[in-house]
Protein backbone atom coordinates (compact mmCIF):
# COMPACT_ATOMS: atom_id res chain seq x y z
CA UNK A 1 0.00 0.00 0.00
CA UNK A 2 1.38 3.39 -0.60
CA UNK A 3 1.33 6.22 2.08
CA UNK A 4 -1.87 6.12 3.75
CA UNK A 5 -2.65 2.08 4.66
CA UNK A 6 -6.63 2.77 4.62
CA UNK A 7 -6.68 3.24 1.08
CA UNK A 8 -5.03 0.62 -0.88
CA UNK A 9 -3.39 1.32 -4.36
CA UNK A 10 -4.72 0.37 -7.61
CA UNK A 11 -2.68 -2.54 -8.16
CA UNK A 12 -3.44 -4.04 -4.50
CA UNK A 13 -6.95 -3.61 -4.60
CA UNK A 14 -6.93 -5.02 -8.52
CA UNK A 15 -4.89 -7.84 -6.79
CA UNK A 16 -7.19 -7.93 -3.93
CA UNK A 17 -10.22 -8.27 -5.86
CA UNK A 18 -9.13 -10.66 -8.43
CA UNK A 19 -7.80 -13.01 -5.55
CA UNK A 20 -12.01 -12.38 -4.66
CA UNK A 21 -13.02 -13.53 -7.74
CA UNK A 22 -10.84 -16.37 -8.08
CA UNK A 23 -12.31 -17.68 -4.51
CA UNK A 24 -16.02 -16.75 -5.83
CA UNK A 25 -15.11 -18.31 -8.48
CA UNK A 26 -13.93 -21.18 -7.35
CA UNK A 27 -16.73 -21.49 -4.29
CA UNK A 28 -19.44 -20.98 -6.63
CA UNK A 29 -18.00 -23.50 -9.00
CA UNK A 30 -18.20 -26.35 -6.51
CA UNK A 31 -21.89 -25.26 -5.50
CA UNK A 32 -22.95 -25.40 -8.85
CA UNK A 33 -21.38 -29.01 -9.51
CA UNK A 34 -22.85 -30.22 -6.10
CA UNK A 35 -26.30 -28.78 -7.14
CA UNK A 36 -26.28 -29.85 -10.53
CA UNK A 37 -25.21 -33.39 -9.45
CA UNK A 38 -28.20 -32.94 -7.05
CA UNK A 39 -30.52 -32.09 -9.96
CA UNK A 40 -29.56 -34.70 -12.15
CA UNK A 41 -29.86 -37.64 -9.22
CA UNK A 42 -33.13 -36.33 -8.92
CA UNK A 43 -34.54 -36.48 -12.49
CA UNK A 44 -33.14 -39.57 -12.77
CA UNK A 45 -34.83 -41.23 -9.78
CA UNK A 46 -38.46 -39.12 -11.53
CA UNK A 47 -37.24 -40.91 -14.22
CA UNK A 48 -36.72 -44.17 -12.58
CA UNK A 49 -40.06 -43.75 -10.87
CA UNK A 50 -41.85 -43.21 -14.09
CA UNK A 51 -40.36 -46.28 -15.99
CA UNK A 52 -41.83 -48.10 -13.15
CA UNK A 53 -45.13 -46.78 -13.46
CA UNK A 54 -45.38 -46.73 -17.15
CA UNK A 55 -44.51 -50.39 -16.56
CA UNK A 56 -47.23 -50.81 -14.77
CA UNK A 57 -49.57 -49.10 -16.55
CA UNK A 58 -48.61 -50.85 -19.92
CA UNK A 59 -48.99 -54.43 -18.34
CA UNK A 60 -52.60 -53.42 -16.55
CA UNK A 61 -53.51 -52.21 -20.02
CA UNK A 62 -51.95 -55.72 -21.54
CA UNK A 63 -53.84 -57.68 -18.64
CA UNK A 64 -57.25 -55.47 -19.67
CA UNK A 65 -57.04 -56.85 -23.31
CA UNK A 66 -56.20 -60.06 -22.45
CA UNK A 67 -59.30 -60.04 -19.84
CA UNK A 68 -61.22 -58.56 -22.93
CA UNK A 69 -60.51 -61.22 -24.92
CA UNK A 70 -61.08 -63.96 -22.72
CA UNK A 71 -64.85 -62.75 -22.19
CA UNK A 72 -65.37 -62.52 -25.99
CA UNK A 73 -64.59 -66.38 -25.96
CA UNK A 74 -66.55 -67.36 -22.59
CA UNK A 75 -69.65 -65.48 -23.92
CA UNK A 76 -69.38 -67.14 -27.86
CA UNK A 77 -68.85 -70.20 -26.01
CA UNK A 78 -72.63 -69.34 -23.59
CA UNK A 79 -74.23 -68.64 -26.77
CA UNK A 80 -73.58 -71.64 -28.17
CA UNK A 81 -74.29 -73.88 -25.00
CA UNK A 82 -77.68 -71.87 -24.51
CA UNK A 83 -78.65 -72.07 -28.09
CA UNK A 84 -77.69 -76.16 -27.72
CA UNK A 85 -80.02 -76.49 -24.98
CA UNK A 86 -82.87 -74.45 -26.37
CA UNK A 87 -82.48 -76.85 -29.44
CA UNK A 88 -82.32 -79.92 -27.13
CA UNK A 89 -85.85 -78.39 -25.34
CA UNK A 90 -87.53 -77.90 -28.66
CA UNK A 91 -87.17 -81.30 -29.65
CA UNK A 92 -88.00 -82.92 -26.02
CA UNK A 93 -90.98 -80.98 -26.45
CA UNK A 94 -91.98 -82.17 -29.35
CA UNK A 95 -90.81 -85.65 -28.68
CA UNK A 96 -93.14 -85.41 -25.27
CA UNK A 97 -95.85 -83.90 -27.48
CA UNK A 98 -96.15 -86.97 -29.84
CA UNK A 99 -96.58 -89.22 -26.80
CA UNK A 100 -99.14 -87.73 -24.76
């Protein structure tokens, strides 16, 4: 410092204030990495999470048309049986109405 040491020269308080910098610099450097690495755990575990439920999702829908399906064939298979055994009544009927 030259003559009066409560005022700093130029070059000192240049030297002073890029040594600042250098430390903000530096400080807010890590922060940012630390946060950024913070952010990215966390959209990855959204991510994660998501996968998971889309999983889910997609195999209930899978496990709905499957379900769908399997209805379609119960009830053709119904309407079959009960038309059978309407045919089977007609002719008993029929067969019983001959006799009597």
């Amino acid at each position: 410092m030259r003559g009066n040491e409560l005022h700093p020269s130029a070059d000192s308080a240049r030297s002073i204030l890029n040594s600042w910098r250098i430390k903000h610099f530096t400080i807010c450097s890590a922060l940012s990495r630390g946060k950024i690495r913070e952010v990215k755990d966390g959209i990855q575990r959204i991510e994660a999470r998501l996968d998971r439920q889309g999983g889910v999702i997609n195999g209930g829908t899978f496990q709905v048309a499957r379900l769908i399906e399997w209805s379609e064939r119960v009830d053709s298979m119904m309407a079959q049986r009960d038309g059978r055994i309407e045919e089977l009544f007609r002719r008993i009927e029929k067969l019983e109405g001959k006799w009597e």
